[in-house]
PDB file of N, CA and C in Angstrom:
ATOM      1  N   UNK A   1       0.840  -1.177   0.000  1.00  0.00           N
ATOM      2  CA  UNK A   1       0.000   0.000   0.000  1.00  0.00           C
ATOM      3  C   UNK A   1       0.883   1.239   0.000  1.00  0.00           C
ATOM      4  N   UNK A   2       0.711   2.343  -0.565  1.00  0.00           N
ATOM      5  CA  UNK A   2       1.248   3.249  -1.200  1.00  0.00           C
ATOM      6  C   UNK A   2       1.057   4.355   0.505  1.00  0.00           C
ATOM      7  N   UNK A   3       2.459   4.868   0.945  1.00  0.00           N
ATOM      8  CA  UNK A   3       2.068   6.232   1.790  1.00  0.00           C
ATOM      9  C   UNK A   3       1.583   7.099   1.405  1.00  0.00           C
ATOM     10  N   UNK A   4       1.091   7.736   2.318  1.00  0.00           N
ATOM     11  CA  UNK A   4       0.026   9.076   1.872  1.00  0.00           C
ATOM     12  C   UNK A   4       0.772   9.867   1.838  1.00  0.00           C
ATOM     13  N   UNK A   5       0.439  11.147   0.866  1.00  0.00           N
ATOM     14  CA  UNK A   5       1.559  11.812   0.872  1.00  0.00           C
ATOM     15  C   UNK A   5       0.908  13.666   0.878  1.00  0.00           C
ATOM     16  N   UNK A   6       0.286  14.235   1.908  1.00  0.00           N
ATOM     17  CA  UNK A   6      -0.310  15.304   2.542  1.00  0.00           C
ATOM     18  C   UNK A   6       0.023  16.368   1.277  1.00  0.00           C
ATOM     19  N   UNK A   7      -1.148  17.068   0.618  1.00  0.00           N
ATOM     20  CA  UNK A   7      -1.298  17.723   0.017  1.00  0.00           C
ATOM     21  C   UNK A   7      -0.816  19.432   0.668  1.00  0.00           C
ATOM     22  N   UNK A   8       0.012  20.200   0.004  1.00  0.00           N
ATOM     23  CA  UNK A   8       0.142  21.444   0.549  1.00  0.00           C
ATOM     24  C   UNK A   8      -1.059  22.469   0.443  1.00  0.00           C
ATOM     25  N   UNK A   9      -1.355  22.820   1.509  1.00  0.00           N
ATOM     26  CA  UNK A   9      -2.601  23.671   2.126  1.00  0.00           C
ATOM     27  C   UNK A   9      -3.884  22.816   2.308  1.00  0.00           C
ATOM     28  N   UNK A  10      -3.515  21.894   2.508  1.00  0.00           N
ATOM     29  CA  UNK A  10      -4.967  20.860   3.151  1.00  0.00           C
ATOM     30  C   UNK A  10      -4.607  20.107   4.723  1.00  0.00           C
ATOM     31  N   UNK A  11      -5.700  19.274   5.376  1.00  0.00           N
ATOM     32  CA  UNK A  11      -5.443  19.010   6.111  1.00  0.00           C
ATOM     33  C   UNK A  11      -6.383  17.471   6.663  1.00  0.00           C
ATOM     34  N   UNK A  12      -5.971  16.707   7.953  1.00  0.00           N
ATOM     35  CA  UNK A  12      -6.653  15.491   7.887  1.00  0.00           C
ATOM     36  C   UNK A  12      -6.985  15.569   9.447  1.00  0.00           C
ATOM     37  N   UNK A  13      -8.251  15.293   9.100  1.00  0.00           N
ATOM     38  CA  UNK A  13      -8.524  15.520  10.951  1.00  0.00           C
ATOM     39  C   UNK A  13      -9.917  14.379  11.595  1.00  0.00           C
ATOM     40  N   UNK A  14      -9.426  14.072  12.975  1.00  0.00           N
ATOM     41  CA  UNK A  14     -10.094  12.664  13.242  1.00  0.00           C
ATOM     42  C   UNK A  14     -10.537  13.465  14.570  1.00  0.00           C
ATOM     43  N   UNK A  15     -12.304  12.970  15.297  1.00  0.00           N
ATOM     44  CA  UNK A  15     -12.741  13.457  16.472  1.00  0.00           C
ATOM     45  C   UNK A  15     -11.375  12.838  17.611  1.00  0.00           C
ATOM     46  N   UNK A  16     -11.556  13.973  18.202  1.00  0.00           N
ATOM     47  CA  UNK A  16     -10.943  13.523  19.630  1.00  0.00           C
ATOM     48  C   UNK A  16     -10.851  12.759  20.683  1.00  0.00           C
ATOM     49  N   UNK A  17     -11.023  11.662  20.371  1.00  0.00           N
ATOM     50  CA  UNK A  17     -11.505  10.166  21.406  1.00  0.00           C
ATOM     51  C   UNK A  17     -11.288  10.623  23.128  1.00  0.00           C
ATOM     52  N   UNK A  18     -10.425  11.986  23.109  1.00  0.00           N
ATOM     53  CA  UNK A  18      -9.729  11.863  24.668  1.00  0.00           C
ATOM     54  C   UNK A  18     -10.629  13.233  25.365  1.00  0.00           C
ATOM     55  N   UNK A  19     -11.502  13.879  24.604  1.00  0.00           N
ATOM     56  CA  UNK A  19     -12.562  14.742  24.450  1.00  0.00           C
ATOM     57  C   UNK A  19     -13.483  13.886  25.709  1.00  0.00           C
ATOM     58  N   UNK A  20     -14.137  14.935  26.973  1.00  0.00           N
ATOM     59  CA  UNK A  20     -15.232  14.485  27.563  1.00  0.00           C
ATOM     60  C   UNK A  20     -16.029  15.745  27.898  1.00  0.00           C
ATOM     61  N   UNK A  21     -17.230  15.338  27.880  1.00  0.00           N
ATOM     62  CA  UNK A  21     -17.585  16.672  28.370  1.00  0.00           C
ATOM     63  C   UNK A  21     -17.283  18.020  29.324  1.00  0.00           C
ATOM     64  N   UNK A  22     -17.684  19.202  28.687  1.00  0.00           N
ATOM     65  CA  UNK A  22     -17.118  20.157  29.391  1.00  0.00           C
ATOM     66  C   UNK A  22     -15.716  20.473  29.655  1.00  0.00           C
ATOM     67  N   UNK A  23     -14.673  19.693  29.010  1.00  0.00           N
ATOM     68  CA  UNK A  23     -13.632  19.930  28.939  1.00  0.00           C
ATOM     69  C   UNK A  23     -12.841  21.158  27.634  1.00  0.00           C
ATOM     70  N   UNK A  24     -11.727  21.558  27.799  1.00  0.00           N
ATOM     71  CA  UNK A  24     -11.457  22.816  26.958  1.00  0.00           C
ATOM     72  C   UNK A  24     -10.585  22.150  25.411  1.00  0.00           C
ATOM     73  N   UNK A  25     -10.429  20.755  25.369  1.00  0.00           N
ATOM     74  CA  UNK A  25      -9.824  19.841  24.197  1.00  0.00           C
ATOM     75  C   UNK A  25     -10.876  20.128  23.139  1.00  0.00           C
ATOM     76  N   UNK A  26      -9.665  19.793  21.761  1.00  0.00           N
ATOM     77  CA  UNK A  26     -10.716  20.415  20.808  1.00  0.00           C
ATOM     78  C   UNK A  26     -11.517  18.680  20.106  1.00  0.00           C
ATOM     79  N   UNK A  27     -12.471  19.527  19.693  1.00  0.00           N
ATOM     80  CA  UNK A  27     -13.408  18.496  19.369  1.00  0.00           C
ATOM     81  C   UNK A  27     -12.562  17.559  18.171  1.00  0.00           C
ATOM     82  N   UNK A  28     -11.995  18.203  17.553  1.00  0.00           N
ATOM     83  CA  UNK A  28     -11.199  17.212  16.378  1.00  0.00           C
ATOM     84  C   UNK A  28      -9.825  17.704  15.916  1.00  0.00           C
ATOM     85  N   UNK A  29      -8.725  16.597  16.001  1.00  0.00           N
ATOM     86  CA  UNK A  29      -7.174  17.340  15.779  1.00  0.00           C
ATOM     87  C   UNK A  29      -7.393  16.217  14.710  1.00  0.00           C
ATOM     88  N   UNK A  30      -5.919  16.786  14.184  1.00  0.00           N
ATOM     89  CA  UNK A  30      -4.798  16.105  13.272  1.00  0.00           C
ATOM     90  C   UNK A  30      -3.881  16.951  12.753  1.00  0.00           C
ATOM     91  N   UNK A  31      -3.400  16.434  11.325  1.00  0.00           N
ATOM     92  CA  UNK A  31      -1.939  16.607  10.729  1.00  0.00           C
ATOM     93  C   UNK A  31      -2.780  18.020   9.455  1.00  0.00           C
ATOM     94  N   UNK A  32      -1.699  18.751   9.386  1.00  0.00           N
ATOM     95  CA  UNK A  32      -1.943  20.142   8.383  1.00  0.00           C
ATOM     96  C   UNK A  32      -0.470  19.960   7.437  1.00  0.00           C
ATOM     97  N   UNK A  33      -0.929  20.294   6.089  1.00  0.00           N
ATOM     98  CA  UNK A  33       0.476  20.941   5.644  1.00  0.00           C
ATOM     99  C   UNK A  33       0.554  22.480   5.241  1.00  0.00           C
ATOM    100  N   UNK A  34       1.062  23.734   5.459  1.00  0.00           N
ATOM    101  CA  UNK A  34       0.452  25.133   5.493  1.00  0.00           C
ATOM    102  C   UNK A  34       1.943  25.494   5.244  1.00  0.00           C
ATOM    103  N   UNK A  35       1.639  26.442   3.576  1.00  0.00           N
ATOM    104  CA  UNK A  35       2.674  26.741   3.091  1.00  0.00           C
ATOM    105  C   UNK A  35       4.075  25.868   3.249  1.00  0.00           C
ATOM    106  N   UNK A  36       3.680  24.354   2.795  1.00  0.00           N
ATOM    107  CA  UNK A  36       4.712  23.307   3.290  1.00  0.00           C
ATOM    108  C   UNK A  36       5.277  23.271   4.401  1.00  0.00           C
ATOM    109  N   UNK A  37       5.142  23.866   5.293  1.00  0.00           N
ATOM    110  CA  UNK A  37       5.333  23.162   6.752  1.00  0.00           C
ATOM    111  C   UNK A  37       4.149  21.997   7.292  1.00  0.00           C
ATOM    112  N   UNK A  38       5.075  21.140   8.034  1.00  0.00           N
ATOM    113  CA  UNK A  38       4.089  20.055   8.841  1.00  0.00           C
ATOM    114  C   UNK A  38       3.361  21.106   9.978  1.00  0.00           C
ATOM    115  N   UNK A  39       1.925  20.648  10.112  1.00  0.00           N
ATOM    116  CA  UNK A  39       1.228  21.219  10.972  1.00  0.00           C
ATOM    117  C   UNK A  39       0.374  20.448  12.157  1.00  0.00           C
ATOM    118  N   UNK A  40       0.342  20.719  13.436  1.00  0.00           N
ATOM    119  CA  UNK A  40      -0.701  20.047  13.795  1.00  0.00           C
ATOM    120  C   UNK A  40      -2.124  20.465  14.298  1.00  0.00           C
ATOM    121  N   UNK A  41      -3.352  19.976  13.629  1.00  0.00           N
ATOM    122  CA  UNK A  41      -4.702  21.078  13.441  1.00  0.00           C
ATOM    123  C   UNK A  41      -5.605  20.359  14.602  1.00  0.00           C
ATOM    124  N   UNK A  42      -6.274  21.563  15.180  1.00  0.00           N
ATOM    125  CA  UNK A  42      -7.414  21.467  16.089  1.00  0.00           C
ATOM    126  C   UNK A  42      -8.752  21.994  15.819  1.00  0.00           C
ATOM    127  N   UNK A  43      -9.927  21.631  15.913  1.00  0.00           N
ATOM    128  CA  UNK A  43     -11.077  22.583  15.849  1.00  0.00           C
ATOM    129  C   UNK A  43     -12.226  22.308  16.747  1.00  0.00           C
ATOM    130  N   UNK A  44     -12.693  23.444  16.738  1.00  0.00           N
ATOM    131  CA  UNK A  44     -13.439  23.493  17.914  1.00  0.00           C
ATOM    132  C   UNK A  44     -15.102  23.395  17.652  1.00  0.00           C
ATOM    133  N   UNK A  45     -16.222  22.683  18.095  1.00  0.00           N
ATOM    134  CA  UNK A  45     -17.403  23.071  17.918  1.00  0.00           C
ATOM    135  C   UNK A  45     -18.117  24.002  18.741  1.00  0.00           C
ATOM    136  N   UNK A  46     -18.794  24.863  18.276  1.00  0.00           N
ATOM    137  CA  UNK A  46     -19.065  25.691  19.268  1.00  0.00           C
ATOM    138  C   UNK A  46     -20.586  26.190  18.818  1.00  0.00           C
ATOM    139  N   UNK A  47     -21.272  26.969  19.599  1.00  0.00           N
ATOM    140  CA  UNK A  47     -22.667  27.768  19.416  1.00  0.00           C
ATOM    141  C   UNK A  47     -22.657  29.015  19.207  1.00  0.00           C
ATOM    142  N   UNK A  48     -23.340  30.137  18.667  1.00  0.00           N
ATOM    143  CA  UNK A  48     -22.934  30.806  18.641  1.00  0.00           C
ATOM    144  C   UNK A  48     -24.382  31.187  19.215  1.00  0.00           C
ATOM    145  N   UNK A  49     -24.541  32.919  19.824  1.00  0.00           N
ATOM    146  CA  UNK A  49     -26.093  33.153  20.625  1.00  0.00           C
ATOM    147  C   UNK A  49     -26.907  33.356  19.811  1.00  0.00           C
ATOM    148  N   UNK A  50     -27.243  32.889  18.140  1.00  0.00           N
ATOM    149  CA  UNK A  50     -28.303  32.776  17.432  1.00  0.00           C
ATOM    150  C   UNK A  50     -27.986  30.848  17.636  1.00  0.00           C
ATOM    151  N   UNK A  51     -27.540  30.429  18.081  1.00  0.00           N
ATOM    152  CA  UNK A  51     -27.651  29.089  18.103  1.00  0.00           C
ATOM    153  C   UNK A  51     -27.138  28.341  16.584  1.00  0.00           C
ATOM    154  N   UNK A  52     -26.362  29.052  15.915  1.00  0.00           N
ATOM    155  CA  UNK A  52     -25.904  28.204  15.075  1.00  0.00           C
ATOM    156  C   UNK A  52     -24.641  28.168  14.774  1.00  0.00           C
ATOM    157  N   UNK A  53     -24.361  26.973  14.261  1.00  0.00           N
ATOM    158  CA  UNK A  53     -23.071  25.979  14.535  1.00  0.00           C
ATOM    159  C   UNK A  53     -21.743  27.070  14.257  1.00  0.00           C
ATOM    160  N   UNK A  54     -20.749  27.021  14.980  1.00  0.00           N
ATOM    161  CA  UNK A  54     -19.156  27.593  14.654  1.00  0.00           C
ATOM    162  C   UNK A  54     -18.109  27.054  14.681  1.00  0.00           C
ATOM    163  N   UNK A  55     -17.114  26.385  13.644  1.00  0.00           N
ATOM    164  CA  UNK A  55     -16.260  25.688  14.016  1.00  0.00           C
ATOM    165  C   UNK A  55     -14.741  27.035  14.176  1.00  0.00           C
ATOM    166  N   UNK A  56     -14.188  26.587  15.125  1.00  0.00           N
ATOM    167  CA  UNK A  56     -13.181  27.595  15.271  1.00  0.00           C
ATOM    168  C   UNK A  56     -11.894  26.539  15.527  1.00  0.00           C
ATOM    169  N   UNK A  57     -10.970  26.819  14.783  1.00  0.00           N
ATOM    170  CA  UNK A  57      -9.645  26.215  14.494  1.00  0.00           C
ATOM    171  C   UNK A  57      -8.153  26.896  14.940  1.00  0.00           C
ATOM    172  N   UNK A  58      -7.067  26.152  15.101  1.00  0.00           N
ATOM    173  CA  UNK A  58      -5.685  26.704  14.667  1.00  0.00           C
ATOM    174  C   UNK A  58      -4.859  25.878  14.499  1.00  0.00           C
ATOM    175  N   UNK A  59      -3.327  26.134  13.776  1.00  0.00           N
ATOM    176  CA  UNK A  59      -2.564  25.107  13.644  1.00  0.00           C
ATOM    177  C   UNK A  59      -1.045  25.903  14.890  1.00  0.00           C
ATOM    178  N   UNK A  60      -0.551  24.243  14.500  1.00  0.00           N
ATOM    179  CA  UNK A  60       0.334  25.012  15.587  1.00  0.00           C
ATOM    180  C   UNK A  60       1.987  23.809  14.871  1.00  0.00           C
ATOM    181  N   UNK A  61       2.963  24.702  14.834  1.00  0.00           N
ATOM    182  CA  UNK A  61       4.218  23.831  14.523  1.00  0.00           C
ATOM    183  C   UNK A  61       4.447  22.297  14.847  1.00  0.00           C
ATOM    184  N   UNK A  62       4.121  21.482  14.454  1.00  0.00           N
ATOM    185  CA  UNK A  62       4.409  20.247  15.011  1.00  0.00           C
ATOM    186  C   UNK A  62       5.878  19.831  15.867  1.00  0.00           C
ATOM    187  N   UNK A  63       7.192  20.625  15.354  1.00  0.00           N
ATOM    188  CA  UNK A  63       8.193  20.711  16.020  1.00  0.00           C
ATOM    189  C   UNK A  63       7.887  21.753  17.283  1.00  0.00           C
ATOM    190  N   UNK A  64       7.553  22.452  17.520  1.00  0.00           N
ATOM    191  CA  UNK A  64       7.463  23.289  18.154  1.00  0.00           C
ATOM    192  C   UNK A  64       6.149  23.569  19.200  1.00  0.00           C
ATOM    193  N   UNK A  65       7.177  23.898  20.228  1.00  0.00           N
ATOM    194  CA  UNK A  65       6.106  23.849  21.959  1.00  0.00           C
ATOM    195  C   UNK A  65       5.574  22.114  22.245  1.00  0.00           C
ATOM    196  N   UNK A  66       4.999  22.561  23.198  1.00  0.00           N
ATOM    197  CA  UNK A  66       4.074  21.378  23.523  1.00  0.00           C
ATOM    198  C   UNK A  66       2.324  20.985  22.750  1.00  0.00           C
ATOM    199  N   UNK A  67       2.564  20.065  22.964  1.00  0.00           N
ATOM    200  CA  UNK A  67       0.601  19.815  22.528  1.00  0.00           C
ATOM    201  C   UNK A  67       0.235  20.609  23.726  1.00  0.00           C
ATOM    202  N   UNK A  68      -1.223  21.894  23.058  1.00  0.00           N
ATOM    203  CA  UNK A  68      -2.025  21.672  24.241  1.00  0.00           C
ATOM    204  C   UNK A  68      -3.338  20.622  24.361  1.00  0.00           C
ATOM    205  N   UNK A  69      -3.032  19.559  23.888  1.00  0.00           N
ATOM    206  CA  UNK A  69      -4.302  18.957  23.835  1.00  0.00           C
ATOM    207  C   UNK A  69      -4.209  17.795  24.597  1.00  0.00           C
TER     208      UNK A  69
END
């Protein structure tokens, strides 16, 4: 089977299994590639006060800092 090989400016993202309620983890991470750097992506589900859906995201250096997740 052939490796995958991450498209530049896209990204692959799986729910957060380690996610429980009321906690501040984002609802779904994974891997980014952004302006060819490796990335690692988070997003968030959220409400907004008309009650409809907001996903809010960021990437963050995969070499660099810690996970906050």
């Amino acid at each position: 089977m052939a490796e995958y090989v991450m498209k530049d400016n896209s990204m692959s993202l799986l729910k957060n299994g380690y996610k429980t309620d009321g906690d501040n983890k984002p609802d779904y991470t994974g891997n980014a590639k952004v302006g060819g750097v490796d990335m690692k992506a988070s997003i968030w589900i959220n409400k907004t006060k008309d009650g409809k859906t907001q996903l809010r995201g960021n990437f963050q250096e995969k070499d660099g800092g810690k996970t906050p997740f």
